[in-house]
N, C-alpha and C. Protein backbone atom coordinates (compact mmCIF):
# COMPACT_ATOMS: atom_id res chain seq x y z
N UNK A 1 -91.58 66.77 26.99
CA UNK A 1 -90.28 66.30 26.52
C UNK A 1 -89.27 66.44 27.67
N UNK A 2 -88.25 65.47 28.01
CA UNK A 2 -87.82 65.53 28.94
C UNK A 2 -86.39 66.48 28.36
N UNK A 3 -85.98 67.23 29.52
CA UNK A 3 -84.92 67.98 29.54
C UNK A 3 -83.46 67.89 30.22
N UNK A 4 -82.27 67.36 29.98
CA UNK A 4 -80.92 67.23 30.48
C UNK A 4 -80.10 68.03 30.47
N UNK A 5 -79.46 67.67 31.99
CA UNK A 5 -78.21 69.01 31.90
C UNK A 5 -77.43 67.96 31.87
N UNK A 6 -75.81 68.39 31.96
CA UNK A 6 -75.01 67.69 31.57
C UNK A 6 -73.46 68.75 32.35
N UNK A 7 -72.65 67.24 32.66
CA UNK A 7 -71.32 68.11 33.75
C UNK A 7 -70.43 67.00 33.05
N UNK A 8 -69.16 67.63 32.83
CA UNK A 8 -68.10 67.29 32.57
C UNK A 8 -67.29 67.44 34.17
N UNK A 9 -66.30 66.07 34.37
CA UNK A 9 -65.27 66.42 35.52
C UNK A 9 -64.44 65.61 35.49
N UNK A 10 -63.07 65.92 35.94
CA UNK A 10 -62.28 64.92 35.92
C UNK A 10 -62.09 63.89 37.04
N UNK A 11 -61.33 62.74 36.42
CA UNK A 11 -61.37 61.48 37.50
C UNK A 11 -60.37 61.17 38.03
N UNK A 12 -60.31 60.90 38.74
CA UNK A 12 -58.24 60.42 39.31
C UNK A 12 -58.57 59.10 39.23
N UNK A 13 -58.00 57.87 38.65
CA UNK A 13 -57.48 56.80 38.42
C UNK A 13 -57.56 56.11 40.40
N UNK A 14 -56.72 56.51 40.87
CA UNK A 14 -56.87 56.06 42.21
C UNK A 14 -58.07 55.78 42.84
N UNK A 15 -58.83 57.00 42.44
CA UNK A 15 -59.95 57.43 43.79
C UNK A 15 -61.21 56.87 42.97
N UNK A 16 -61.60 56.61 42.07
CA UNK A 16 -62.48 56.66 40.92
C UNK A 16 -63.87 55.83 41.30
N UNK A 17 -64.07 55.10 41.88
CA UNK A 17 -65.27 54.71 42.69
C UNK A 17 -65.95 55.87 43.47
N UNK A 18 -65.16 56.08 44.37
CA UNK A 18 -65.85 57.48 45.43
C UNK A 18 -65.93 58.74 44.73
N UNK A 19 -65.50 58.77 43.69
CA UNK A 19 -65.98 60.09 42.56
C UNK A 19 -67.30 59.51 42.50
N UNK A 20 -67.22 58.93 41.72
CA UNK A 20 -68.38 58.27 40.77
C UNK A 20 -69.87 57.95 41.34
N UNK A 21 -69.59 57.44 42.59
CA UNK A 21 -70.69 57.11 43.57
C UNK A 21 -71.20 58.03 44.19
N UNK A 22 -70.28 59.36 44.71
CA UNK A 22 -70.33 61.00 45.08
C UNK A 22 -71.66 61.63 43.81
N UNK A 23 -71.34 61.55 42.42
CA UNK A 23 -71.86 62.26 41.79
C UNK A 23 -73.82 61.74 41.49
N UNK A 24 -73.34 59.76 41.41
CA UNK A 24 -74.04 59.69 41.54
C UNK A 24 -75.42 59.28 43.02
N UNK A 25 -75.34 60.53 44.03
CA UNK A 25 -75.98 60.35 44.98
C UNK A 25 -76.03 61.51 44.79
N UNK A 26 -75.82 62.49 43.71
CA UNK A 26 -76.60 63.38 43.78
C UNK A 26 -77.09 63.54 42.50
N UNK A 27 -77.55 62.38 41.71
CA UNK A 27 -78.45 62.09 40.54
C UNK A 27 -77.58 62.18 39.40
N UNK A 28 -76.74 62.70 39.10
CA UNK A 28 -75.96 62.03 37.83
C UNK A 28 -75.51 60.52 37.39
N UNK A 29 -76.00 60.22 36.51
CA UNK A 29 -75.40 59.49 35.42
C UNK A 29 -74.80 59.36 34.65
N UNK A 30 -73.76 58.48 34.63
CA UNK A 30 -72.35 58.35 34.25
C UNK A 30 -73.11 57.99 32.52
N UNK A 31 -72.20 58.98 31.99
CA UNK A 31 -72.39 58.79 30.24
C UNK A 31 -71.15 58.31 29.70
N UNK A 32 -69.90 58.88 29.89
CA UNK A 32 -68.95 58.29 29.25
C UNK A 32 -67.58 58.88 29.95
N UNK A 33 -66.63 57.82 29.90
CA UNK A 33 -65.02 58.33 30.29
C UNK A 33 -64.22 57.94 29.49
N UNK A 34 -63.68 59.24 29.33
CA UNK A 34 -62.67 58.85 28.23
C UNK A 34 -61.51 59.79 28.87
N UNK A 35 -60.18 59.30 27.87
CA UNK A 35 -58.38 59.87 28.30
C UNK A 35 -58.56 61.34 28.95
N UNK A 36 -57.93 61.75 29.79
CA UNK A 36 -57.43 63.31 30.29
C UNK A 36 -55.85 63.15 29.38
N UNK A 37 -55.23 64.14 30.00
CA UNK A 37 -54.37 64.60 28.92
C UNK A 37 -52.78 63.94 29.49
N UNK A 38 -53.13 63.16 30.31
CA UNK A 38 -52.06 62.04 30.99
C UNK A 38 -52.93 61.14 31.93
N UNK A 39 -52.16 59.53 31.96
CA UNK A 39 -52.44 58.17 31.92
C UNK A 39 -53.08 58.63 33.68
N UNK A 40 -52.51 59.21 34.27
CA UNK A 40 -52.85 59.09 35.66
C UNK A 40 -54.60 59.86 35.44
N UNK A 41 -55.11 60.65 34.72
CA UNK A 41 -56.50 61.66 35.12
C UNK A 41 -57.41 60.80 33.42
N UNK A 42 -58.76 61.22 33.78
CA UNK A 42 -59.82 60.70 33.03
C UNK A 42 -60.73 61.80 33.08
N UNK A 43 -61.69 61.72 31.95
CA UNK A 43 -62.53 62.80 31.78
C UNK A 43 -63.86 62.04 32.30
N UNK A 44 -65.13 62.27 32.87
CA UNK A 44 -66.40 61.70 32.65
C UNK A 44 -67.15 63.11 32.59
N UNK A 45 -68.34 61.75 32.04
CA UNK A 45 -69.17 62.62 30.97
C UNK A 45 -70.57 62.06 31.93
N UNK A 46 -71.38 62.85 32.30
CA UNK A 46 -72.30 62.86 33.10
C UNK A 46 -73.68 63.77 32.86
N UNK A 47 -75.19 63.23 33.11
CA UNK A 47 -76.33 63.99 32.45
C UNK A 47 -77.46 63.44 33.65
N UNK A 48 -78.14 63.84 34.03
CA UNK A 48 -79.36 64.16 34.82
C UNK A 48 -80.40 64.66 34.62
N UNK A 49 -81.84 64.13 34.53
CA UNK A 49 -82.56 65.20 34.27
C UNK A 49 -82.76 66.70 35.01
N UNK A 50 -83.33 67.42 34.16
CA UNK A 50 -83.61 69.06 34.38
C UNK A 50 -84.64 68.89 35.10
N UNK A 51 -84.64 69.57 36.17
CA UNK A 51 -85.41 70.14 37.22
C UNK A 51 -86.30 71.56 36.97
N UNK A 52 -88.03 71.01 37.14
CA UNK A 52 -88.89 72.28 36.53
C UNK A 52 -88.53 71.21 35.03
């Protein structure tokens, strides 16, 4: 059975490609983004498989 970890981080609106492309080159997959707690920041939701 396969096993996932999972990272929460926030996004800056500006920069949000080179986050995204950063996390995923080191194997995360983008699961979901949703509101931070003002219009400028974003939450993503990110999962990879478990290693071992």
């Amino acid at each position: 059975m396969q096993k996932w970890e999972y990272l929460t981080a926030p996004l800056l609106v500006h920069n949000t490609k080179m986050i995204l492309d950063n996390f995923g080159d080191d194997g995360w997959e983008l699961v979901a983004i949703v509101p931070g707690l003002n219009p400028e920041n974003l939450v993503a939701y990110f999962k990879r498989p478990k290693a071992g």
